[in-house]
N, C-alpha and C. Protein backbone atom coordinates (compact mmCIF):
# COMPACT_ATOMS: atom_id res chain seq x y z
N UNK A 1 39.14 -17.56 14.84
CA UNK A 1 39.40 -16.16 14.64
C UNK A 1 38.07 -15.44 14.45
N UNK A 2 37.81 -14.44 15.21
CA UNK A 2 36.69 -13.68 14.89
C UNK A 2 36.97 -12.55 14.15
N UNK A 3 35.88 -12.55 13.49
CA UNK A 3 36.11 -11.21 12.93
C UNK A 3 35.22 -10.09 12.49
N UNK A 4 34.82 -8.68 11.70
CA UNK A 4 34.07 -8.18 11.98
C UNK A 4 32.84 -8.44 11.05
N UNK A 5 31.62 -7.83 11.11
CA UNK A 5 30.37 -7.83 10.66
C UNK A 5 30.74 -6.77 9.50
N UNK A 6 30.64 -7.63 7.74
CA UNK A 6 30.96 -6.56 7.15
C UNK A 6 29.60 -6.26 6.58
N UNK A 7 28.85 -5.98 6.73
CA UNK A 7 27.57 -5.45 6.09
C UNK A 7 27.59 -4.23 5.40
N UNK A 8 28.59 -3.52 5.88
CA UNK A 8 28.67 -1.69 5.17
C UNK A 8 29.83 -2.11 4.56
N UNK A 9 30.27 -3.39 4.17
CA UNK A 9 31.26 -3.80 3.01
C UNK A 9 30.90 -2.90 1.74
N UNK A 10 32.16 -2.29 1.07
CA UNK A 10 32.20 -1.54 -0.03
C UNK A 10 31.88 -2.77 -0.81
N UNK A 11 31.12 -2.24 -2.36
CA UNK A 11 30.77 -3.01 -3.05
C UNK A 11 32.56 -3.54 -3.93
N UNK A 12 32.85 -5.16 -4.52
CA UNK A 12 33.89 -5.09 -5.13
C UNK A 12 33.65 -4.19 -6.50
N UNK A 13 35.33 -4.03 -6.59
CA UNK A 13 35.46 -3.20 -7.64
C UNK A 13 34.89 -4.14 -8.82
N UNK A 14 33.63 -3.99 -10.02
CA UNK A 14 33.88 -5.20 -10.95
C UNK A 14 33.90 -4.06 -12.09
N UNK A 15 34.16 -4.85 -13.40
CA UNK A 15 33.54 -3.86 -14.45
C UNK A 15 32.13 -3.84 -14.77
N UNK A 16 30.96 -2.90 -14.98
CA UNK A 16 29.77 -2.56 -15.41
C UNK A 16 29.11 -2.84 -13.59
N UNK A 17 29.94 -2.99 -12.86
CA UNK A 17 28.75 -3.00 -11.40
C UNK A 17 29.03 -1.46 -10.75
N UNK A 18 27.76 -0.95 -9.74
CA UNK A 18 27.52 -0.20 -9.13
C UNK A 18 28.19 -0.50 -8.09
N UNK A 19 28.69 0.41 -7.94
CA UNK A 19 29.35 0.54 -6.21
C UNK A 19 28.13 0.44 -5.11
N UNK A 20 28.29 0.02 -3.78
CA UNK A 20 27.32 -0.13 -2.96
C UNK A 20 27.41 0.38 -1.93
N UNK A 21 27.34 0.97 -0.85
CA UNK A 21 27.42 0.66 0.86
C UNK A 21 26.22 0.56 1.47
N UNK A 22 25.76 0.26 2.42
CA UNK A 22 25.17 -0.52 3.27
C UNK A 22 24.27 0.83 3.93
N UNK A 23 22.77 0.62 3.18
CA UNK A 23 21.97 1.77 3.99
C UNK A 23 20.39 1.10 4.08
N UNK A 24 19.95 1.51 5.06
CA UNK A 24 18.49 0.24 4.91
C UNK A 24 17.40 0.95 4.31
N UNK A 25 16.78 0.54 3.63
CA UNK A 25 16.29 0.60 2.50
C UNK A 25 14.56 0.19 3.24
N UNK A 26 13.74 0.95 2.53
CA UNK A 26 11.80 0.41 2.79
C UNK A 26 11.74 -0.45 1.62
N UNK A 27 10.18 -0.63 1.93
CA UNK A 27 9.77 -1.29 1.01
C UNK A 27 9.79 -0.80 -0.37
N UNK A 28 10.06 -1.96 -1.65
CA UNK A 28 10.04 -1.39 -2.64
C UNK A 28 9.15 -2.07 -3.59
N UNK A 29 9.52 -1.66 -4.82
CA UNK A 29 8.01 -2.20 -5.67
C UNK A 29 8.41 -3.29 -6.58
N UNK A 30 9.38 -4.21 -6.36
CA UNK A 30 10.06 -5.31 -6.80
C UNK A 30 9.87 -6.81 -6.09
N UNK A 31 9.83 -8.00 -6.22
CA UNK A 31 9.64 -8.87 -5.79
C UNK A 31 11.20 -9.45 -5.44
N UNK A 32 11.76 -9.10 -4.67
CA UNK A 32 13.24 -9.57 -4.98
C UNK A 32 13.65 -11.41 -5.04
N UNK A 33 14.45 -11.83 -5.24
CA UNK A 33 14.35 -13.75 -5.41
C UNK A 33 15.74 -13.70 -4.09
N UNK A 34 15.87 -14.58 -3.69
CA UNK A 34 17.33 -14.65 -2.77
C UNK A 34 17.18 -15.87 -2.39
N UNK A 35 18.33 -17.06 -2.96
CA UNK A 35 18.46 -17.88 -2.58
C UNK A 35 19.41 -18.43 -1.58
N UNK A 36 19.39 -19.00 -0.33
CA UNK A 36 20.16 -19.15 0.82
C UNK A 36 20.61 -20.47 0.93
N UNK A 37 21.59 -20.66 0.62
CA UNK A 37 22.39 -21.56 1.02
C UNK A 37 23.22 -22.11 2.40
N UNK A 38 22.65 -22.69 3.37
CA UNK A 38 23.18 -23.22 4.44
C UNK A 38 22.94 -24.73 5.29
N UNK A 39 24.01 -25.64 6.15
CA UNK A 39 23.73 -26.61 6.29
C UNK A 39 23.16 -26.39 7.32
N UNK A 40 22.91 -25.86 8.38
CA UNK A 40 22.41 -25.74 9.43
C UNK A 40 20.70 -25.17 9.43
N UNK A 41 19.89 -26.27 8.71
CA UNK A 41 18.16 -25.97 8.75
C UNK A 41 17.85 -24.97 9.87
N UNK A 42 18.17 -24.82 10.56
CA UNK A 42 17.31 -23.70 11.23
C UNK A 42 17.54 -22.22 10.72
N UNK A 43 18.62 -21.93 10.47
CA UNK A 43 19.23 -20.88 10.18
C UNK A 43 18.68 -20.69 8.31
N UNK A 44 18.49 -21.75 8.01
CA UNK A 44 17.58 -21.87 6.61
C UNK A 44 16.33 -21.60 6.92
N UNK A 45 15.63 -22.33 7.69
CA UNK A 45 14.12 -21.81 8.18
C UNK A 45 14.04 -20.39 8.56
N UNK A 46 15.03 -19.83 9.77
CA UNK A 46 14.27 -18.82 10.32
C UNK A 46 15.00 -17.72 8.64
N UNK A 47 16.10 -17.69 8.07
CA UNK A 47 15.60 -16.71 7.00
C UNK A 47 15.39 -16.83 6.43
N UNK A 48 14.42 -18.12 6.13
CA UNK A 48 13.40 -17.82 5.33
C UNK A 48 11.85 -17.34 5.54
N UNK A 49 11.76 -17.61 6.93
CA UNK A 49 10.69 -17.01 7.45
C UNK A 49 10.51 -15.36 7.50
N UNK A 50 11.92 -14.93 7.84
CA UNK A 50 12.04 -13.63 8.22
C UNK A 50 12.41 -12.66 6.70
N UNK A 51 12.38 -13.43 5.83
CA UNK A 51 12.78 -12.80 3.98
C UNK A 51 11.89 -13.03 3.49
N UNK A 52 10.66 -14.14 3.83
CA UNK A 52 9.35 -14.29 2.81
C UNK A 52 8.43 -13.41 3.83
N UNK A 53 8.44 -13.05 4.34
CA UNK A 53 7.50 -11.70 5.49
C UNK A 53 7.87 -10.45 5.07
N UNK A 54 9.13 -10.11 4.84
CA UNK A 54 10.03 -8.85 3.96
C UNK A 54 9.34 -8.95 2.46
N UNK A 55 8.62 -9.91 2.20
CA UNK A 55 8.59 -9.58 0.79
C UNK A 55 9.59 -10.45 -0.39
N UNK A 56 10.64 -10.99 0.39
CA UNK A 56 11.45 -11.46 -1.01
C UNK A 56 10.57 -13.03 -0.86
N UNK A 57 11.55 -13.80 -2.11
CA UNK A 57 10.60 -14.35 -2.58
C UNK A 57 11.87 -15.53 -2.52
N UNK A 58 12.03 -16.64 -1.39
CA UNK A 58 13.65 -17.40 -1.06
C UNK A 58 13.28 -19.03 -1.56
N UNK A 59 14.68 -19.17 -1.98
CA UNK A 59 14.73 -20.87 -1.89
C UNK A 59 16.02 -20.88 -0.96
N UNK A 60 16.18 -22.19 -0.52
CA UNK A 60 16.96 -22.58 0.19
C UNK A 60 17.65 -24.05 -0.04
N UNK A 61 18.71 -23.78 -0.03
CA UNK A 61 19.49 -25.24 -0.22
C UNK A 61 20.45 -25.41 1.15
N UNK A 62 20.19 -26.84 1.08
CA UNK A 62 21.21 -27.17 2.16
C UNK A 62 22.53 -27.32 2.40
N UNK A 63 23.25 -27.29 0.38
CA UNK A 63 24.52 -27.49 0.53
C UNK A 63 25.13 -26.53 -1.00
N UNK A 64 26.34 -26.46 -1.06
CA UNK A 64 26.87 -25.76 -2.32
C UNK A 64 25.84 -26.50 -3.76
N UNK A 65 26.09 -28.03 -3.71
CA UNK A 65 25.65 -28.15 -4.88
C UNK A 65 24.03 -28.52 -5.16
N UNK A 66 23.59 -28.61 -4.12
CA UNK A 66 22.22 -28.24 -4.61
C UNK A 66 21.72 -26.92 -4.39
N UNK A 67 22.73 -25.39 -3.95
CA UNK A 67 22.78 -24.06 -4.29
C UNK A 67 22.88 -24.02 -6.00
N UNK A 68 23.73 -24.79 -6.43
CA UNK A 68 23.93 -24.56 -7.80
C UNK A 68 22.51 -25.46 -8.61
N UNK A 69 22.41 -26.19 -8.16
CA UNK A 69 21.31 -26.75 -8.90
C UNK A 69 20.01 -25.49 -8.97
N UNK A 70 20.02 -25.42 -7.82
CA UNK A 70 18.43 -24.45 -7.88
C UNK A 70 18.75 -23.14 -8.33
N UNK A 71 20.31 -22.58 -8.42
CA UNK A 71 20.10 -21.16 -9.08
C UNK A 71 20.16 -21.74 -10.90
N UNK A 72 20.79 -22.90 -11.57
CA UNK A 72 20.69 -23.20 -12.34
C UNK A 72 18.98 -23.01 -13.01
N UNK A 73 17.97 -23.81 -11.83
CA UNK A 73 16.35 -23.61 -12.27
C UNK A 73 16.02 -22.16 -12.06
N UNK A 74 16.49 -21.29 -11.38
CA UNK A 74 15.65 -20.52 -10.97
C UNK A 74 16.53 -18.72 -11.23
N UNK A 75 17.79 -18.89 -12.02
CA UNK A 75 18.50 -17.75 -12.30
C UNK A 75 17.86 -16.74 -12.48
N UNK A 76 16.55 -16.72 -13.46
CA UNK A 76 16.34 -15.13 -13.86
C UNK A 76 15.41 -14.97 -12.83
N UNK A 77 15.09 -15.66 -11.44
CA UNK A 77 14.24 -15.08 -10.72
C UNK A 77 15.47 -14.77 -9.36
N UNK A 78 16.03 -15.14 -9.11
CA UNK A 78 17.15 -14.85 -8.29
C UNK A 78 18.22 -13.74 -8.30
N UNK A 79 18.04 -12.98 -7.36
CA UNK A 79 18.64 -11.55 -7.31
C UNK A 79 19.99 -11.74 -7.05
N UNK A 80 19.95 -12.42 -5.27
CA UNK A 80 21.23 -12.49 -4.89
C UNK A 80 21.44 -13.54 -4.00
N UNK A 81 22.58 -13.87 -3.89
CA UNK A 81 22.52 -15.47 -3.53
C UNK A 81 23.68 -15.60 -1.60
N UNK A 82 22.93 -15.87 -0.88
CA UNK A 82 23.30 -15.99 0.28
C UNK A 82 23.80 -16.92 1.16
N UNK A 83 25.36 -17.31 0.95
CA UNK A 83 25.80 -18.59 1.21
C UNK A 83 26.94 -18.51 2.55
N UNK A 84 26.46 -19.71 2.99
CA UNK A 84 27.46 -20.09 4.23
C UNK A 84 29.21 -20.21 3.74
N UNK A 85 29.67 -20.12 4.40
CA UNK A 85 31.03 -19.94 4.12
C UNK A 85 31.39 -21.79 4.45
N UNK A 86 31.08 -22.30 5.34
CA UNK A 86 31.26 -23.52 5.14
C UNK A 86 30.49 -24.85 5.37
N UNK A 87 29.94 -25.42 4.62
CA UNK A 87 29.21 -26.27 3.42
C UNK A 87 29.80 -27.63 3.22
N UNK A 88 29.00 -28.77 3.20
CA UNK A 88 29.25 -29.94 3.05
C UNK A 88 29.44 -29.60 1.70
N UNK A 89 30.52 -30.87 0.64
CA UNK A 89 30.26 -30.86 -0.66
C UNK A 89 31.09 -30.18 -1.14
N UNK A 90 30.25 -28.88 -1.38
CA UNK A 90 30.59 -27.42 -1.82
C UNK A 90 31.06 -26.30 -0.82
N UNK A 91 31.34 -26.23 -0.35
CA UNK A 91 31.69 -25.01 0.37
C UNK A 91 31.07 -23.49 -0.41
N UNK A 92 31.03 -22.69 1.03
CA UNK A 92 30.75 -21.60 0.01
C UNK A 92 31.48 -20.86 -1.22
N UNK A 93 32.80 -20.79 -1.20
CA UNK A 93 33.37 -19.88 -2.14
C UNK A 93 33.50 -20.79 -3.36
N UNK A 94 34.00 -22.30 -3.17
CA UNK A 94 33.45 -23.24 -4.36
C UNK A 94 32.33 -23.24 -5.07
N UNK A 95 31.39 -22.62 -4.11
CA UNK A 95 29.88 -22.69 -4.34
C UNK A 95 29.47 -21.01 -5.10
N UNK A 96 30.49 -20.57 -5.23
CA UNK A 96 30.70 -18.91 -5.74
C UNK A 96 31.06 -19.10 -7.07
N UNK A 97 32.39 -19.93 -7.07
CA UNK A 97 33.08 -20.38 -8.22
C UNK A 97 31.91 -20.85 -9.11
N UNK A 98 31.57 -22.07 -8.59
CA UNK A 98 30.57 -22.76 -10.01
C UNK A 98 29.25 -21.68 -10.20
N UNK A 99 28.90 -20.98 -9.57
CA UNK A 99 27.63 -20.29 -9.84
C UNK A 99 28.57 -19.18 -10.63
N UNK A 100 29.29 -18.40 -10.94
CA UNK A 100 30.00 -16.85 -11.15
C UNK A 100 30.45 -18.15 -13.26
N UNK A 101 30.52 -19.18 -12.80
CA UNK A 101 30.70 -19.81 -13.91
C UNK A 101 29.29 -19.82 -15.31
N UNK A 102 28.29 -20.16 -14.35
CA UNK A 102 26.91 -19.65 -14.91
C UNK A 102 26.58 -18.42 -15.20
N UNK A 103 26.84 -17.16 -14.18
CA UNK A 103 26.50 -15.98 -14.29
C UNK A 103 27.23 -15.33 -13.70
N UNK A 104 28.59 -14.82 -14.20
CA UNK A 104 29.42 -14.17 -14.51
C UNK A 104 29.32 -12.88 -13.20
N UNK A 105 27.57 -12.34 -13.77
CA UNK A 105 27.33 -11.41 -12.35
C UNK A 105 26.57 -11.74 -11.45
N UNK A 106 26.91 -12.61 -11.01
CA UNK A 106 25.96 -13.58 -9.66
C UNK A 106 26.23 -12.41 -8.62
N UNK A 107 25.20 -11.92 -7.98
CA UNK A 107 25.34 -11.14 -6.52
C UNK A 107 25.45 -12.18 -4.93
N UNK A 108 26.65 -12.22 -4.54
CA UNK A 108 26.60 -13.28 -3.67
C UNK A 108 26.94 -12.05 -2.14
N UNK A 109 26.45 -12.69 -1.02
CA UNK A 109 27.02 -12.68 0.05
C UNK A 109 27.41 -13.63 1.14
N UNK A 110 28.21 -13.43 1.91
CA UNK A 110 28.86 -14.43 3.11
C UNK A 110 28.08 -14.57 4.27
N UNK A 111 27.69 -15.65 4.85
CA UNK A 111 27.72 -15.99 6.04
C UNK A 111 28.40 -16.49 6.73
N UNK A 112 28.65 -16.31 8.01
CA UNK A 112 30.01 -17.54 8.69
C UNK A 112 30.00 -17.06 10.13
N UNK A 113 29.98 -17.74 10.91
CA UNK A 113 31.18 -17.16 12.75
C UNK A 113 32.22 -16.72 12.51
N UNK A 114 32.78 -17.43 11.30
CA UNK A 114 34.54 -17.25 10.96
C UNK A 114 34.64 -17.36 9.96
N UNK A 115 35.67 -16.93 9.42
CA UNK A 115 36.26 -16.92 7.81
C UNK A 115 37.47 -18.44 7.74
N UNK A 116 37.59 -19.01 8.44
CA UNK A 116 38.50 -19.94 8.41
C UNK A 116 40.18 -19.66 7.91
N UNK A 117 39.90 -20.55 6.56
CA UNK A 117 40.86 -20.52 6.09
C UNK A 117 40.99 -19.53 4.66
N UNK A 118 39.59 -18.43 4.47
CA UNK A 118 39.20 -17.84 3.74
C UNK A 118 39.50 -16.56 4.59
N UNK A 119 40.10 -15.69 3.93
CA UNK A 119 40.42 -14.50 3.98
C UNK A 119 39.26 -13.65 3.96
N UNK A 120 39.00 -12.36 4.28
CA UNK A 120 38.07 -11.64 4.15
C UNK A 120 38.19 -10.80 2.36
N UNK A 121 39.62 -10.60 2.65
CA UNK A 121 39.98 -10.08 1.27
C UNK A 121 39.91 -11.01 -0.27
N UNK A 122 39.86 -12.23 0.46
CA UNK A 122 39.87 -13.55 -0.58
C UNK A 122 38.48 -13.47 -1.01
N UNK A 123 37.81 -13.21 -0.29
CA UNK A 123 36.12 -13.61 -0.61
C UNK A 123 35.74 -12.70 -1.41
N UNK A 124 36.46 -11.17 -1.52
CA UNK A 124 36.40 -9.90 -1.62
C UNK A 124 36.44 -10.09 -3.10
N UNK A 125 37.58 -10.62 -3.30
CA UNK A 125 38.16 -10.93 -4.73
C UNK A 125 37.65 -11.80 -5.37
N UNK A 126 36.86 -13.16 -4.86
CA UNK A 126 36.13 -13.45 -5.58
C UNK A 126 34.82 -12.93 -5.93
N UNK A 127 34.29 -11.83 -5.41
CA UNK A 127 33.27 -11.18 -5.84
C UNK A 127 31.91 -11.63 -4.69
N UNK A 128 32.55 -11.24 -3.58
CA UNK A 128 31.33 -11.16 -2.74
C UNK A 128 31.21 -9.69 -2.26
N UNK A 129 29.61 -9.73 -2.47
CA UNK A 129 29.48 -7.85 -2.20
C UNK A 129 29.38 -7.78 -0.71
N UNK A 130 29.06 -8.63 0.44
CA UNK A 130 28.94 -8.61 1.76
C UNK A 130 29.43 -9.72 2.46
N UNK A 131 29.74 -9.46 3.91
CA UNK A 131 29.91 -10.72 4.68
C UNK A 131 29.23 -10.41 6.23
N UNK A 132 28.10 -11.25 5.97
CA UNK A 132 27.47 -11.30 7.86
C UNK A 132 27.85 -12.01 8.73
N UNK A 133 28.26 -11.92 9.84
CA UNK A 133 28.59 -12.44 11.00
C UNK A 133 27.87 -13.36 11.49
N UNK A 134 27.69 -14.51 11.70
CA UNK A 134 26.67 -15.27 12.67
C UNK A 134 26.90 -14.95 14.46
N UNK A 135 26.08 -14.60 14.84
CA UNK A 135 25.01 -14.85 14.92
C UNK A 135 24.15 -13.37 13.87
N UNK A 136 22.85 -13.62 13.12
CA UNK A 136 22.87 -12.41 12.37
C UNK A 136 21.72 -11.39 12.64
N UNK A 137 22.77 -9.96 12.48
CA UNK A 137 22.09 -9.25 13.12
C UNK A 137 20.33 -9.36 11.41
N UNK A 138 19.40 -9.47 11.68
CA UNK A 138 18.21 -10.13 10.81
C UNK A 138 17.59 -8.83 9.81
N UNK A 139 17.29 -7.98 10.96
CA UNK A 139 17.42 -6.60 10.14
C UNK A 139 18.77 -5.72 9.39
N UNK A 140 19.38 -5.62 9.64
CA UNK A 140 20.85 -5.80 8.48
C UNK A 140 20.88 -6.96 7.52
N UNK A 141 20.34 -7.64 7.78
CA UNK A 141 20.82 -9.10 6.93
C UNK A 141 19.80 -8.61 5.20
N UNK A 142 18.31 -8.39 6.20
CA UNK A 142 17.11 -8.17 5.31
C UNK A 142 17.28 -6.83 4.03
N UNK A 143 18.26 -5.83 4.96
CA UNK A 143 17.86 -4.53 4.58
C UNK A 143 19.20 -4.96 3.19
N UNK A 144 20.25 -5.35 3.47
CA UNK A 144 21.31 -5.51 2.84
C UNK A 144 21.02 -6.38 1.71
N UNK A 145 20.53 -7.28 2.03
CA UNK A 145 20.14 -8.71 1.21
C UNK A 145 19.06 -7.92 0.02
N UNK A 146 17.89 -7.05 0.35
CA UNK A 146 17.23 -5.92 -0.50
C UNK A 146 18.13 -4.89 -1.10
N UNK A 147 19.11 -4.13 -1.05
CA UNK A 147 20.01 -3.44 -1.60
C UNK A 147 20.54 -4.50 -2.40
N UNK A 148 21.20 -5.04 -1.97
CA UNK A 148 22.11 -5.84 -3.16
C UNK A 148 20.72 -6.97 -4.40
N UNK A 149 20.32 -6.58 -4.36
CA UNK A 149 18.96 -7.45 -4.69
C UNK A 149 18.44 -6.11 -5.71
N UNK A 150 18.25 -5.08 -5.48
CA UNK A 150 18.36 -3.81 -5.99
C UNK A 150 19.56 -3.70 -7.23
N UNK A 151 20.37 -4.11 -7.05
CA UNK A 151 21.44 -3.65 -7.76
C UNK A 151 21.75 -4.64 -8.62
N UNK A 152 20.96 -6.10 -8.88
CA UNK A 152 21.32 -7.03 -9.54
C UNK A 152 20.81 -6.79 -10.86
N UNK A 153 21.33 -7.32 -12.11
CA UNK A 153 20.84 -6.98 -13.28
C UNK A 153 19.80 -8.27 -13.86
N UNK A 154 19.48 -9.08 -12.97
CA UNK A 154 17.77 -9.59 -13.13
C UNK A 154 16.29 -9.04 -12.91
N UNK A 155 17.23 -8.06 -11.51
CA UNK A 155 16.15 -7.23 -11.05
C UNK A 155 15.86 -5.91 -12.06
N UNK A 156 16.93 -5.32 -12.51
CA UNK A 156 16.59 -4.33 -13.18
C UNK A 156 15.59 -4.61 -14.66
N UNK A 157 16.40 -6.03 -14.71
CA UNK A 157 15.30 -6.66 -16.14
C UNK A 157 13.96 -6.48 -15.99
N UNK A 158 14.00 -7.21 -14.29
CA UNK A 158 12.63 -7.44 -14.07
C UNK A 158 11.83 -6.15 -14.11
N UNK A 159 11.91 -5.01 -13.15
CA UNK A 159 11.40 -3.80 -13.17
C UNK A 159 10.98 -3.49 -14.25
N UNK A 160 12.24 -3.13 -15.12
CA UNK A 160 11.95 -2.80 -16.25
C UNK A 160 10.70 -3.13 -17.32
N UNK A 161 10.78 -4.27 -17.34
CA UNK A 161 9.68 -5.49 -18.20
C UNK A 161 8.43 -5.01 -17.23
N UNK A 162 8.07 -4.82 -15.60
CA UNK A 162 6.53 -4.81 -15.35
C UNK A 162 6.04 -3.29 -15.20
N UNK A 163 7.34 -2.61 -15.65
CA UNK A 163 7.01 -1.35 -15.98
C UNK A 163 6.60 -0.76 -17.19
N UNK A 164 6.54 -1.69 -18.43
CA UNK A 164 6.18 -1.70 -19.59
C UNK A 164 7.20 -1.41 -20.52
N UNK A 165 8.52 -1.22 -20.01
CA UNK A 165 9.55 -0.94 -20.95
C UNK A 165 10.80 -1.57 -21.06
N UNK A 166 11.09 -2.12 -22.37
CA UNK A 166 12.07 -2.77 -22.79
C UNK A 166 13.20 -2.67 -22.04
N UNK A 167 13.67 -4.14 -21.48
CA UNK A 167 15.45 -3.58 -20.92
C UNK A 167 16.17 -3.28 -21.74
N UNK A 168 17.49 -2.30 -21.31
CA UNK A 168 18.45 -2.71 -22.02
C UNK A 168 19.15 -3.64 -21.80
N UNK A 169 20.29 -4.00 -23.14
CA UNK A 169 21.34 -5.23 -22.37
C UNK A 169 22.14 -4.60 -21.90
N UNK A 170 23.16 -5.46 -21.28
CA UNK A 170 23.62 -5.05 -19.94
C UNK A 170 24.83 -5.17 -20.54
């Protein structure tokens, strides 16, 4: 089943999150973190090639649970987390589950050709703010992956703190 490229996906409804839609964004004065989760290494290589040239700052795992391992090391540097929809192990939305278990406001988005046996609205509800289509369009991926990276409350910590002023809590 194909289906569409949601990148101008409305943000989910949560409590204390910003609503979102999908507008591309320049450079900004943040180091963003985005960790990518997918089994297919190339598609790990090239975005990471094409997100550490943008400026963000990526790890990459090859499967759900070593996604969870490395946002486990690397949470307060990680904005938003970019996972394949389907994943040895872990799958992606399993791989949503145990991370949203750690951090409650994990910023995740979808990758996939297809949604399978995952609904678009299912993914919705578990709290994914986007879903990209493979093959991906790279500039949408980048500009989106920076917005939602924007809107995470590590990043705002972060800003905050190299701007010289105390966060608030959230």
């Amino acid at each position: 089943m194909e289906i569409p490229d949601l990148a101008q996906w409305p943000e989910p409804a949560k409590a204390g999150r910003q609503t979102a839609t999908y507008q591309a964004t320049g450079t900004t004065d943040m180091f963003a973190g985005v960790l990518v989760a997918d089994d297919e290494p190339a598609i790990c290589a090239l975005l990471k090639s094409v997100l550490t040239s943008s400026g963000f700052q990526v790890w990459t795992a090859r499967h759900g649970e070593e996604a969870v391992e490395c946002y486990q090391q690397h949470r307060d540097e990680i904005d938003v987390v970019l996972l394949d929809v389907f994943m040895p192990l872990l799958d992606g939305p399993q791989t949503l589950e145990a991370l949203a278990l750690l951090d409650p406001e994990v910023r995740c988005c979808f990758m996939s050709g297809h949604s399978g046996n995952y609904s678009l609205q299912r993914l919705r509800r578990m709290g994914a703010s986007c879903f990209f289509l493979k093959p991906l369009d790279l500039a949408k991926t980048r500009d989106m992956l920076r917005l939602q990276a924007s809107l995470s409350a590590s990043s705002r910590r972060r800003r905050a703190v190299s701007h010289g002023k105390t966060p608030t809590p959230l």
